[in-house]
N, C-alpha and C. Protein backbone atom coordinates (compact mmCIF):
# COMPACT_ATOMS: atom_id res chain seq x y z
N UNK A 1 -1.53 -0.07 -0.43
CA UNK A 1 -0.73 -0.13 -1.61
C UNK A 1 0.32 -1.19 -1.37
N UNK A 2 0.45 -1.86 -1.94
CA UNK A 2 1.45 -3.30 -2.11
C UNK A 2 2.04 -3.61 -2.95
N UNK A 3 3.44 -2.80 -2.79
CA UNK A 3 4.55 -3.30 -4.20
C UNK A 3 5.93 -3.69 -3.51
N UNK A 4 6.56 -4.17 -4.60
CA UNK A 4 7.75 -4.46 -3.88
C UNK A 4 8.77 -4.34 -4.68
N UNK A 5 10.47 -4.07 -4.39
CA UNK A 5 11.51 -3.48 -4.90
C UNK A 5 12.45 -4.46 -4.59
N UNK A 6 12.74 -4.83 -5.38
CA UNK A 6 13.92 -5.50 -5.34
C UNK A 6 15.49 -5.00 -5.55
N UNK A 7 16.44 -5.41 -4.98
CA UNK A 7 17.75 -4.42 -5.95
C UNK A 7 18.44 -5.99 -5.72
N UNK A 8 19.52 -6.04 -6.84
CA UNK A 8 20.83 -7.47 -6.82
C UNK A 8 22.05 -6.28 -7.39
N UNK A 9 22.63 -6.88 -6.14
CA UNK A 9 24.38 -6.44 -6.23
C UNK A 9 25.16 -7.76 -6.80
N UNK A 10 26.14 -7.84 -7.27
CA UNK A 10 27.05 -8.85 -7.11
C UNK A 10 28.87 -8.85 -6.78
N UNK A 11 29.02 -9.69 -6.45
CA UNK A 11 30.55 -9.13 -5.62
C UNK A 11 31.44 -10.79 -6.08
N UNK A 12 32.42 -10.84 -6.57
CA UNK A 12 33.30 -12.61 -6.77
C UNK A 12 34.26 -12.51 -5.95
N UNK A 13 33.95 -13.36 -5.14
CA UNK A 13 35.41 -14.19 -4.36
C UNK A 13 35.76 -15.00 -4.75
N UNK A 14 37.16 -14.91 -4.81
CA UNK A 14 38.14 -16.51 -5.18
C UNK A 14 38.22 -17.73 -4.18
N UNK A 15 38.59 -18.74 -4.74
CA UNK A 15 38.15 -19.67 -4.42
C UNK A 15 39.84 -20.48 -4.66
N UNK A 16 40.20 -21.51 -3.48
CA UNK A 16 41.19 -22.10 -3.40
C UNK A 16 41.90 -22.63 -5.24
N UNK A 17 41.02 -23.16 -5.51
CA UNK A 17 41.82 -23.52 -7.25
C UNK A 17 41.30 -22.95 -8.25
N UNK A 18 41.09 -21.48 -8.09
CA UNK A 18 41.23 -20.27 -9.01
C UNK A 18 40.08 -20.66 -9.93
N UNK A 19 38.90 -21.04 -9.44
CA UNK A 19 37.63 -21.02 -10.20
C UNK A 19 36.97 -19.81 -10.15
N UNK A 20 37.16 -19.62 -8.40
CA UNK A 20 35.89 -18.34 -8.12
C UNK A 20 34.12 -18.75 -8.22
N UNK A 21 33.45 -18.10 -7.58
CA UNK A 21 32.18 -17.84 -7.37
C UNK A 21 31.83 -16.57 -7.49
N UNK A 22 30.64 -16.51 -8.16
CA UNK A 22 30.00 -14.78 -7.62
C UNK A 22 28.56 -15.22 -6.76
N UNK A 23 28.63 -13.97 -5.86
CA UNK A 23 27.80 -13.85 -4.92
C UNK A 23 26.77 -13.08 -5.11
N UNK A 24 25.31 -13.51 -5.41
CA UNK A 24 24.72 -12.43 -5.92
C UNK A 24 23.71 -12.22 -4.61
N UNK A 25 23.51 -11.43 -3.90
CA UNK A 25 23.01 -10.76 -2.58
C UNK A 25 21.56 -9.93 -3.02
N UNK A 26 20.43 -10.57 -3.06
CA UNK A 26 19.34 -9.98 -3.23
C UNK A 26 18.53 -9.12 -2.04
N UNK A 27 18.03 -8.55 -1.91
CA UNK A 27 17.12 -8.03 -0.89
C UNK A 27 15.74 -7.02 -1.46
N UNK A 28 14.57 -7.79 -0.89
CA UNK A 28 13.83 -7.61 -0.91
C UNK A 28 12.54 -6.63 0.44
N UNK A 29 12.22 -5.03 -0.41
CA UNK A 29 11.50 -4.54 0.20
C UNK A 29 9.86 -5.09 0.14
N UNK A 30 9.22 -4.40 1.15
CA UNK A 30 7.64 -4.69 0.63
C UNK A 30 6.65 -3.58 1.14
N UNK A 31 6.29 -3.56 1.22
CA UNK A 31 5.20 -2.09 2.32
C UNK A 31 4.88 -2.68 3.86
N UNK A 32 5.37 -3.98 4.04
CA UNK A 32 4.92 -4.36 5.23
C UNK A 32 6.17 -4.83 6.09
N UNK A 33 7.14 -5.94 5.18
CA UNK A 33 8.29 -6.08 6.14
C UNK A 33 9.65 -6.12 4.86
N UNK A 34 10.83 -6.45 5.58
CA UNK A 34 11.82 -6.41 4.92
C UNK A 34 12.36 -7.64 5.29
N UNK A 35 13.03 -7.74 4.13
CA UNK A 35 14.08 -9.44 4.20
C UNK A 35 14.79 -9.14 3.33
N UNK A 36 15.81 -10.07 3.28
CA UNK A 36 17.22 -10.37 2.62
C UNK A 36 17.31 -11.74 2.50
N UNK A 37 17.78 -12.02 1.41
CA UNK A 37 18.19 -13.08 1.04
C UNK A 37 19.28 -13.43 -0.04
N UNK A 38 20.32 -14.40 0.15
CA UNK A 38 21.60 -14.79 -1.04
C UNK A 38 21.20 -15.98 -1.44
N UNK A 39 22.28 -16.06 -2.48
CA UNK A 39 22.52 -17.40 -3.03
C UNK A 39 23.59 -17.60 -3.73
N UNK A 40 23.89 -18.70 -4.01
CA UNK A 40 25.27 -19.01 -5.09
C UNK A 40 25.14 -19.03 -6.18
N UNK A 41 25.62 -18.40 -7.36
CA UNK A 41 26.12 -18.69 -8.55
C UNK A 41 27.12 -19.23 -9.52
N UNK A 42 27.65 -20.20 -10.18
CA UNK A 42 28.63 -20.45 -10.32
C UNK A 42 29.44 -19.21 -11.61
N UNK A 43 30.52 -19.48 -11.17
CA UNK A 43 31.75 -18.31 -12.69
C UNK A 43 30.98 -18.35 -13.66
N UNK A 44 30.84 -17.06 -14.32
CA UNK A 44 30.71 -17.30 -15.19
C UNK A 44 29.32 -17.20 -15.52
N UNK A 45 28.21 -17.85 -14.40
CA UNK A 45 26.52 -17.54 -14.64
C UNK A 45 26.24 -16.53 -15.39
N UNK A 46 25.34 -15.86 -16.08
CA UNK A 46 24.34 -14.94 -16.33
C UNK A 46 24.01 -14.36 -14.83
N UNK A 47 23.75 -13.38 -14.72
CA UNK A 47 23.78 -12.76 -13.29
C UNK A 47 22.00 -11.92 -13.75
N UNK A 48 22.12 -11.38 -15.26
CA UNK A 48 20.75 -10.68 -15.17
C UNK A 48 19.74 -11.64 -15.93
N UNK A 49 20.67 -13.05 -15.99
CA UNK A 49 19.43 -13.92 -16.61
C UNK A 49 18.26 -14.40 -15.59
N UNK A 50 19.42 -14.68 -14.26
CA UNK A 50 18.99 -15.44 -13.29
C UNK A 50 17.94 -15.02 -12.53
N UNK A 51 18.03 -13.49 -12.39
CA UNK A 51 17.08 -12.50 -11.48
C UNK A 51 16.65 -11.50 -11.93
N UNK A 52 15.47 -11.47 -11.90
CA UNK A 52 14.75 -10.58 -12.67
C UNK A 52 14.26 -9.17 -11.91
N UNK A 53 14.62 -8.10 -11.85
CA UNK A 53 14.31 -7.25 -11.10
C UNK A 53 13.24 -6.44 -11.42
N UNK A 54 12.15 -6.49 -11.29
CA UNK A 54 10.86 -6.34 -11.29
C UNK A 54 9.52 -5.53 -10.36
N UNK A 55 9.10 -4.40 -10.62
CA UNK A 55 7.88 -4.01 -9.91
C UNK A 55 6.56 -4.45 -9.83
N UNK A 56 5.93 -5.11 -9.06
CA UNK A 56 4.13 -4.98 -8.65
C UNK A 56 3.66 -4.36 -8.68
N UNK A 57 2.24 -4.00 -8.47
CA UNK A 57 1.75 -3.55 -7.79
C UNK A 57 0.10 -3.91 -8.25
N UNK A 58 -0.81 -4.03 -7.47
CA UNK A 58 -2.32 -4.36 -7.59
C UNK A 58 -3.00 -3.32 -8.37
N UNK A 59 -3.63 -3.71 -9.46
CA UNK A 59 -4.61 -2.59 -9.92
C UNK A 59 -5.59 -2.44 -9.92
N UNK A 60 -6.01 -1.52 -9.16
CA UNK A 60 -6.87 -0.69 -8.49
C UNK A 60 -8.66 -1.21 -9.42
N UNK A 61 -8.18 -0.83 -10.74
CA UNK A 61 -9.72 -0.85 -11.27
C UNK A 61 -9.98 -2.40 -11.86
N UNK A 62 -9.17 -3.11 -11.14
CA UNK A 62 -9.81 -4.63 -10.81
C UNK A 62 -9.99 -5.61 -12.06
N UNK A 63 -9.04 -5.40 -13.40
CA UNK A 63 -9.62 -5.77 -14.34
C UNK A 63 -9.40 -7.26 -14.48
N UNK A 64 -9.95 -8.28 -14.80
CA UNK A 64 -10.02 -9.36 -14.22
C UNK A 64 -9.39 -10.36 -16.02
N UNK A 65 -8.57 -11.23 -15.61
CA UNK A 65 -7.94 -11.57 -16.61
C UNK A 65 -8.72 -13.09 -17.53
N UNK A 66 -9.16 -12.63 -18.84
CA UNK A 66 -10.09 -13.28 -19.81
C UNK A 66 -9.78 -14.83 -19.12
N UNK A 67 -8.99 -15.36 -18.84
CA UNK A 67 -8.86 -16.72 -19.38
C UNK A 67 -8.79 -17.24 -17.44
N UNK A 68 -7.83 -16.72 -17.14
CA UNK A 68 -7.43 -17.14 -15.44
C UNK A 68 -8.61 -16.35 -14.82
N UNK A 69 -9.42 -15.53 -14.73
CA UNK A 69 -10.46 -14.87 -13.99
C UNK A 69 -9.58 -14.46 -12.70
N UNK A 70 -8.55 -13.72 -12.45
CA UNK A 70 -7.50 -13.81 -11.68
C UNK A 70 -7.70 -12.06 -11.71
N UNK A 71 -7.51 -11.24 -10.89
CA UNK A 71 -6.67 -9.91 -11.21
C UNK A 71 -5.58 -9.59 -11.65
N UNK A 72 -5.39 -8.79 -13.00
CA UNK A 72 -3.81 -8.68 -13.51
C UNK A 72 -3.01 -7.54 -13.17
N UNK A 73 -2.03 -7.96 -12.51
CA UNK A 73 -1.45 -6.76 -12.00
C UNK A 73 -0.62 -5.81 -12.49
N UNK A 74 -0.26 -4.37 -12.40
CA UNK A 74 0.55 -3.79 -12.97
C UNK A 74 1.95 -4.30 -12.56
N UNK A 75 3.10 -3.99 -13.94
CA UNK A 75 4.14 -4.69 -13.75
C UNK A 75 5.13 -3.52 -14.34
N UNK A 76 6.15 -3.41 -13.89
CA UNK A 76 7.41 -2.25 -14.44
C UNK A 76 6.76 -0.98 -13.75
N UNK A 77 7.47 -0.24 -14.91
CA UNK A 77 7.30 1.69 -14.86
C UNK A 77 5.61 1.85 -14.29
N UNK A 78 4.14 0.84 -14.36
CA UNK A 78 3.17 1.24 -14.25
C UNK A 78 2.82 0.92 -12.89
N UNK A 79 3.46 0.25 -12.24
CA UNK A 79 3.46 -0.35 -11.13
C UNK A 79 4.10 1.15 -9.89
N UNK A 80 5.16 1.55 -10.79
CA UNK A 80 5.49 2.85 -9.92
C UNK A 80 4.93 4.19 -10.10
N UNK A 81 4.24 3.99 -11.55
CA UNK A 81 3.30 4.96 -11.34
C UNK A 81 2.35 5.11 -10.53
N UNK A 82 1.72 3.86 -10.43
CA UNK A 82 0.60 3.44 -9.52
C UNK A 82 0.56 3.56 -8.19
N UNK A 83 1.77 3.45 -7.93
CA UNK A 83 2.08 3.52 -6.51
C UNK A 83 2.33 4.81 -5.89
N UNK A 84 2.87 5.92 -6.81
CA UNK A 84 2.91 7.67 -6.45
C UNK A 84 1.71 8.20 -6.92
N UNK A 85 1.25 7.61 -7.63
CA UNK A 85 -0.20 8.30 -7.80
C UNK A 85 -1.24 7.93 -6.51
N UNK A 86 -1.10 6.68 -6.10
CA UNK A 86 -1.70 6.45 -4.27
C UNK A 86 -1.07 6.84 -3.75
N UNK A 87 0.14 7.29 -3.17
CA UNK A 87 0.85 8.41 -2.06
C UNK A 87 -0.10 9.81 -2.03
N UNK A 88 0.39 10.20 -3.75
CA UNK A 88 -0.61 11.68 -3.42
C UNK A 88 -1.43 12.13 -3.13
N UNK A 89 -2.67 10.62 -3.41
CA UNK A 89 -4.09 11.08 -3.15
C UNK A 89 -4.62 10.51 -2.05
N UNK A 90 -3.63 10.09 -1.01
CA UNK A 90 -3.39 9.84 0.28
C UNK A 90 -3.54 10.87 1.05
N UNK A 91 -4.41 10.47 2.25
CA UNK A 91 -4.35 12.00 3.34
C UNK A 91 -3.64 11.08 4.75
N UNK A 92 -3.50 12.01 5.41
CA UNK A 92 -2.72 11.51 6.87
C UNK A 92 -4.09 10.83 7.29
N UNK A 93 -3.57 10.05 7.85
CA UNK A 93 -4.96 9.29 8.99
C UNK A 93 -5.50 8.23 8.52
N UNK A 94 -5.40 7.87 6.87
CA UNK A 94 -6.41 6.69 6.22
C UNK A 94 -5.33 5.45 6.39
N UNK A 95 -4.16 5.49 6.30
CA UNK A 95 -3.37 4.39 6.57
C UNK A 95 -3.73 3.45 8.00
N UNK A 96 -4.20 2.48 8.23
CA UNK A 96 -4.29 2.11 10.05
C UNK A 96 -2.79 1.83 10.07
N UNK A 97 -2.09 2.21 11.16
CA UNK A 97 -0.85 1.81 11.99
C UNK A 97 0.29 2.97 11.23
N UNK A 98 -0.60 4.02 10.04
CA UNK A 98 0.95 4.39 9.54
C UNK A 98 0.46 6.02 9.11
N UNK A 99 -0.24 7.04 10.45
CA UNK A 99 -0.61 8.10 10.43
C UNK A 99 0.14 9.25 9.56
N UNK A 100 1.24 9.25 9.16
CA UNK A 100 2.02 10.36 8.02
C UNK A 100 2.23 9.71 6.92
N UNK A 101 1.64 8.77 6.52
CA UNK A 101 1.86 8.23 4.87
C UNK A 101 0.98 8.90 4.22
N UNK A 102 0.97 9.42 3.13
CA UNK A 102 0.22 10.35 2.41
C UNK A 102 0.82 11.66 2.66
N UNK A 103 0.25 12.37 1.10
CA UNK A 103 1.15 13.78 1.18
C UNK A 103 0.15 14.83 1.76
N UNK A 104 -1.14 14.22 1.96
CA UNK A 104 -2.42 15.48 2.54
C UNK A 104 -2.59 16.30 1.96
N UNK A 105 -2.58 16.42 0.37
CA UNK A 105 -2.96 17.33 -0.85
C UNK A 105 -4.38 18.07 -0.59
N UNK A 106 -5.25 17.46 0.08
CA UNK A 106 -6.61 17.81 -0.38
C UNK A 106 -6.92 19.09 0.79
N UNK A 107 -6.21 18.64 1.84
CA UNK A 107 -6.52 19.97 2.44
C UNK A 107 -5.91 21.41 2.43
N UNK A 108 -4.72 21.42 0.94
CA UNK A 108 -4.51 22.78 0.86
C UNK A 108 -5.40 22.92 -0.64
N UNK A 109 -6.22 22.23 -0.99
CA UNK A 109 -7.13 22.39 -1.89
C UNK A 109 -8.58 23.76 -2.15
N UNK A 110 -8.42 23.69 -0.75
CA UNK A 110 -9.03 25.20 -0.30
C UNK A 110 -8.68 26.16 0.20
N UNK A 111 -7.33 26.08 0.10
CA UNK A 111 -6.48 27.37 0.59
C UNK A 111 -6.77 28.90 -0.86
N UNK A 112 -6.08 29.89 -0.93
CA UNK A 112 -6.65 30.32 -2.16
C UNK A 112 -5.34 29.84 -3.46
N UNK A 113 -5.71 30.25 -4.28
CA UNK A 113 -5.12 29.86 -5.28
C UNK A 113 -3.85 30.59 -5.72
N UNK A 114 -2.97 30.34 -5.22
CA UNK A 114 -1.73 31.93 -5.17
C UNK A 114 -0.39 31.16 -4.94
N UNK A 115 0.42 31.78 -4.95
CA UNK A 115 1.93 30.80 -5.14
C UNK A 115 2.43 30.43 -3.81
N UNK A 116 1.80 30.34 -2.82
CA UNK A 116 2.04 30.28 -1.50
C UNK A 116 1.49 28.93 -1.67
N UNK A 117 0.38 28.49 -2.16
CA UNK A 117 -0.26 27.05 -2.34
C UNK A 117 -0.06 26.21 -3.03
N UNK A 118 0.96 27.23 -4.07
CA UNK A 118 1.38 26.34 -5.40
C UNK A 118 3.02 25.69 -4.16
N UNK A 119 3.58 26.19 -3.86
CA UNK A 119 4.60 26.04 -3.12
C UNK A 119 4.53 24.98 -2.33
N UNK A 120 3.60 25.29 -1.09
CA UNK A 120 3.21 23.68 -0.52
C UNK A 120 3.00 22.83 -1.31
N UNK A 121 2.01 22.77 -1.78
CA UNK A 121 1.61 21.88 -2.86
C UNK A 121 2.90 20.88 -3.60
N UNK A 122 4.17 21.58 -3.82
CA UNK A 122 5.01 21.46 -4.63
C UNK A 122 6.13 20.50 -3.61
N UNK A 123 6.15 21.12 -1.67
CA UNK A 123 6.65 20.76 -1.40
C UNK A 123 6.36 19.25 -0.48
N UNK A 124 4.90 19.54 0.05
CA UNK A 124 4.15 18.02 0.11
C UNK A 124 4.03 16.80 -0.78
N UNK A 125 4.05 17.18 -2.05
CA UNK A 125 4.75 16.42 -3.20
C UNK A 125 6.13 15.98 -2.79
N UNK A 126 6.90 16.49 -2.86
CA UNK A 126 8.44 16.25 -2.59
C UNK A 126 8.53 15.66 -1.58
N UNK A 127 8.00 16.12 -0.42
CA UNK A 127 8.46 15.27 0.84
C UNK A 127 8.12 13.65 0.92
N UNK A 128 6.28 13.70 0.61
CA UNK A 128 5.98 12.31 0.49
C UNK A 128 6.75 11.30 -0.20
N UNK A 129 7.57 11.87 -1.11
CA UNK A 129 8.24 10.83 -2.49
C UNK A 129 9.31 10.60 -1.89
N UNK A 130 10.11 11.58 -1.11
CA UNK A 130 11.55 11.37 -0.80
C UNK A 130 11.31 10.44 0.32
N UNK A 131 10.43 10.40 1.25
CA UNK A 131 10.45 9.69 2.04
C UNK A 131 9.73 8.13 1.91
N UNK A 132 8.51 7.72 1.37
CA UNK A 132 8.05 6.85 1.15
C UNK A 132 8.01 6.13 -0.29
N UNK A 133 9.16 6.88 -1.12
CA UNK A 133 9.25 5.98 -2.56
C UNK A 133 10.61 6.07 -2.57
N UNK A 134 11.42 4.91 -2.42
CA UNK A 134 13.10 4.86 -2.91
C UNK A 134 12.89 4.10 -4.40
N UNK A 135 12.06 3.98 -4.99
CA UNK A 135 12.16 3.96 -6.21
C UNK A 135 12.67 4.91 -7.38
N UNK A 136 12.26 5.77 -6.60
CA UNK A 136 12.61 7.06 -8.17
C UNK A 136 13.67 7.79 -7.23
N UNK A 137 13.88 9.03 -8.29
CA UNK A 137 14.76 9.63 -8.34
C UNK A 137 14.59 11.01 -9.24
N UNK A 138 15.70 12.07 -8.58
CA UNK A 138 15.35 13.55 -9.61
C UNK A 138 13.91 13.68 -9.83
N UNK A 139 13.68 14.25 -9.03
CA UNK A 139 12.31 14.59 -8.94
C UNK A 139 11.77 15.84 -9.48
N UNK A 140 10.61 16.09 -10.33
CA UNK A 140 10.48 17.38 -10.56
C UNK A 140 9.34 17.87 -11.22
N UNK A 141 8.68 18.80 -10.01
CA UNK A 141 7.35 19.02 -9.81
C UNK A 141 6.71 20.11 -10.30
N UNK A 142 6.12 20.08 -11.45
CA UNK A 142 5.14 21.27 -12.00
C UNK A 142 3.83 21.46 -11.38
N UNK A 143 3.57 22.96 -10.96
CA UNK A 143 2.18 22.55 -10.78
C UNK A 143 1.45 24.04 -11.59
N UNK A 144 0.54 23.71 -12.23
CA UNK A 144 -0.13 24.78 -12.82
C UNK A 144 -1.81 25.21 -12.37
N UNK A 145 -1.61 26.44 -11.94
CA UNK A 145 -3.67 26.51 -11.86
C UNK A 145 -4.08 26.38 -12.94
N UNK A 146 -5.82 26.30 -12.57
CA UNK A 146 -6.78 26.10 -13.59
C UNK A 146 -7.83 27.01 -13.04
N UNK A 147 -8.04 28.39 -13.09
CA UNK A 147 -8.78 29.22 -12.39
C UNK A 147 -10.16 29.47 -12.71
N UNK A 148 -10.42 27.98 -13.83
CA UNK A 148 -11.73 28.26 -13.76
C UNK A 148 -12.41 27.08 -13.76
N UNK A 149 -11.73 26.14 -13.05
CA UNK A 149 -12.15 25.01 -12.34
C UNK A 149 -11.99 24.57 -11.16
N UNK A 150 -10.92 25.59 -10.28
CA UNK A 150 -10.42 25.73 -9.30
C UNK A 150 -9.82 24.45 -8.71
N UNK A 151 -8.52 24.51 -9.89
CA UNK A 151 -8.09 22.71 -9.79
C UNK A 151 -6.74 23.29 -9.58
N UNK A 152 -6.11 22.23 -9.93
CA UNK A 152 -4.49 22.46 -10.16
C UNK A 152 -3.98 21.04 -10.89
N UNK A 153 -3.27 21.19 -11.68
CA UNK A 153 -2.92 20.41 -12.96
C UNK A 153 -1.44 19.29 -12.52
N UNK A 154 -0.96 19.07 -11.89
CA UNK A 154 0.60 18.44 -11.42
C UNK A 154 0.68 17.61 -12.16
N UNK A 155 2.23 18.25 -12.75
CA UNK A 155 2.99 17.53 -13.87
C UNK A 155 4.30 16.84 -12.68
N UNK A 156 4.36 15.47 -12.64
CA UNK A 156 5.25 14.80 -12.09
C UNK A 156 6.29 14.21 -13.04
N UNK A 157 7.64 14.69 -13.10
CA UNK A 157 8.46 14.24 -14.20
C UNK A 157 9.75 13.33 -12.96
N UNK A 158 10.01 12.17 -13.05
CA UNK A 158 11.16 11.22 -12.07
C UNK A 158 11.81 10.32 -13.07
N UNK A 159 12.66 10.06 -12.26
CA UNK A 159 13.90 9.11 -13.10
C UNK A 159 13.71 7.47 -11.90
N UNK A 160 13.37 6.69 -13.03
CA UNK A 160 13.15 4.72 -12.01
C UNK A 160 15.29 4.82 -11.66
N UNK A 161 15.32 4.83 -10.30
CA UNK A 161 16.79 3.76 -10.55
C UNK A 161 16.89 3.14 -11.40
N UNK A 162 16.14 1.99 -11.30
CA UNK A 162 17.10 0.64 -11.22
C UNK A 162 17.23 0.73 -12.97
N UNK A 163 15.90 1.24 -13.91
CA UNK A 163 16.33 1.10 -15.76
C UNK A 163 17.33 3.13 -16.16
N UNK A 164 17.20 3.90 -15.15
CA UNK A 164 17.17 5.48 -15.28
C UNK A 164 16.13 5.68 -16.64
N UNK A 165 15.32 4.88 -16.92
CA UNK A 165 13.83 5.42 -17.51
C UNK A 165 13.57 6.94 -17.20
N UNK A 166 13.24 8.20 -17.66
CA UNK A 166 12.17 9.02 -17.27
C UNK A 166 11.12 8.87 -17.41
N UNK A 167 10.03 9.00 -16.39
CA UNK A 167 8.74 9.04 -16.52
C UNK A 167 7.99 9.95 -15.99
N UNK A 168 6.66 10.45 -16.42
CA UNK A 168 5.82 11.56 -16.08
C UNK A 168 4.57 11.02 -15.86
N UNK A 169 4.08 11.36 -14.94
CA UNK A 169 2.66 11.17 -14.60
C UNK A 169 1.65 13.00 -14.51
N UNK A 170 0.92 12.99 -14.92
CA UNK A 170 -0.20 14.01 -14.86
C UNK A 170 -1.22 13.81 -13.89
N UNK A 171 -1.77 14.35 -12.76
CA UNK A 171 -2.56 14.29 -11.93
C UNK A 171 -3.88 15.25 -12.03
N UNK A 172 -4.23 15.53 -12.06
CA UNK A 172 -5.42 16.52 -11.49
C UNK A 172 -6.05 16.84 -10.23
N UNK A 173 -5.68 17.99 -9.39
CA UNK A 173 -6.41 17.90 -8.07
C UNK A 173 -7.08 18.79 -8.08
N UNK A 174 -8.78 18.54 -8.04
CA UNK A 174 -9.79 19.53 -7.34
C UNK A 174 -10.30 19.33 -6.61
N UNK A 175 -10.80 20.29 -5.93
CA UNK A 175 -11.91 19.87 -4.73
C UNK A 175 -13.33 19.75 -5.27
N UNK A 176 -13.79 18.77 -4.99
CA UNK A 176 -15.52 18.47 -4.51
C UNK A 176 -16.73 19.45 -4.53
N UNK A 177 -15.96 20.27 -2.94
CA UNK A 177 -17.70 21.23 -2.73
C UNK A 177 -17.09 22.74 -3.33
């Protein structure tokens, strides 16, 4: 999974003949490394013209764009959907170099169906997000059976920082055999 987060602060220092500068201090996450980087603005700039704070992320079902024959990628709120919807259906071990990424949903998939499973379930959710998504925020996890499909329904309701957007994603987890 490959997205990246950006955040811009800005901070003005004065300047010997009372012009001033603002300092706008970007830093950039990624799933692989981290960097930082500044630059100058002069008084007065546009600060949210200049930098655009923006989500990635690759989509998955490859749809290939009419004119560029290029892959088009998800961009904003779908980009972070995209990206907690691959956490969840992540198990420990499929990452190479990064053995606890994923929330390992599938193996309480055969546990029985009772509030002891709804609970994990609820809290393997939570943990994966708090730890491997600083994107969102207020987190809050429904999960409902389906006892005659032997599924479970997860209603994911979060708040994006950087717009405080709410957004919900719906999942479905069943098992196979």
């Amino acid at each position: 999974m490959a997205y990246t987060y950006t955040s811009t602060g800005s901070t003005s220092t004065p300047s010997s003949d009372g012009g001033g500068t603002a300092r706008v201090a970007s830093t950039t996450y990624s799933s692989d490394t981290s960097t930082s980087t500044s630059s100058v603005l002069p008084r007065g700039g546009n600060i949210q013209s200049s930098t655009i704070n923006r989500y990635t992320d690759l989509n998955l079902q490859m749809i290939p764009h009419p004119q560029k024959k290029d892959i088009i990628p998800l961009v904003g709120e779908q980009a972070v959907k995209n990206a907690i919807r691959t956490l969840l259906l992540t198990n420990f071990m499929e990452r190479p170099f990064q053995p606890t990424m994923g929330a390992n949903l599938r193996s309480l998939l055969f546990e029985p169906n009772d509030a002891v499973t709804r609970l994990a379930l609820k809290d393997a959710i939570r943990n994966v997000l708090e730890r491997h998504e600083p994107r969102i925020e207020n987190i809050n996890v429904v999960i409902e059976p389906t006892n005659d499909d032997n599924s479970y329904r997860v209603t994911l309701v979060f708040s994006i920082k950087e717009n405080d957007s709410v957004q919900d994603i719906e999942i479905n987890l069943r098992r196979l055999r």
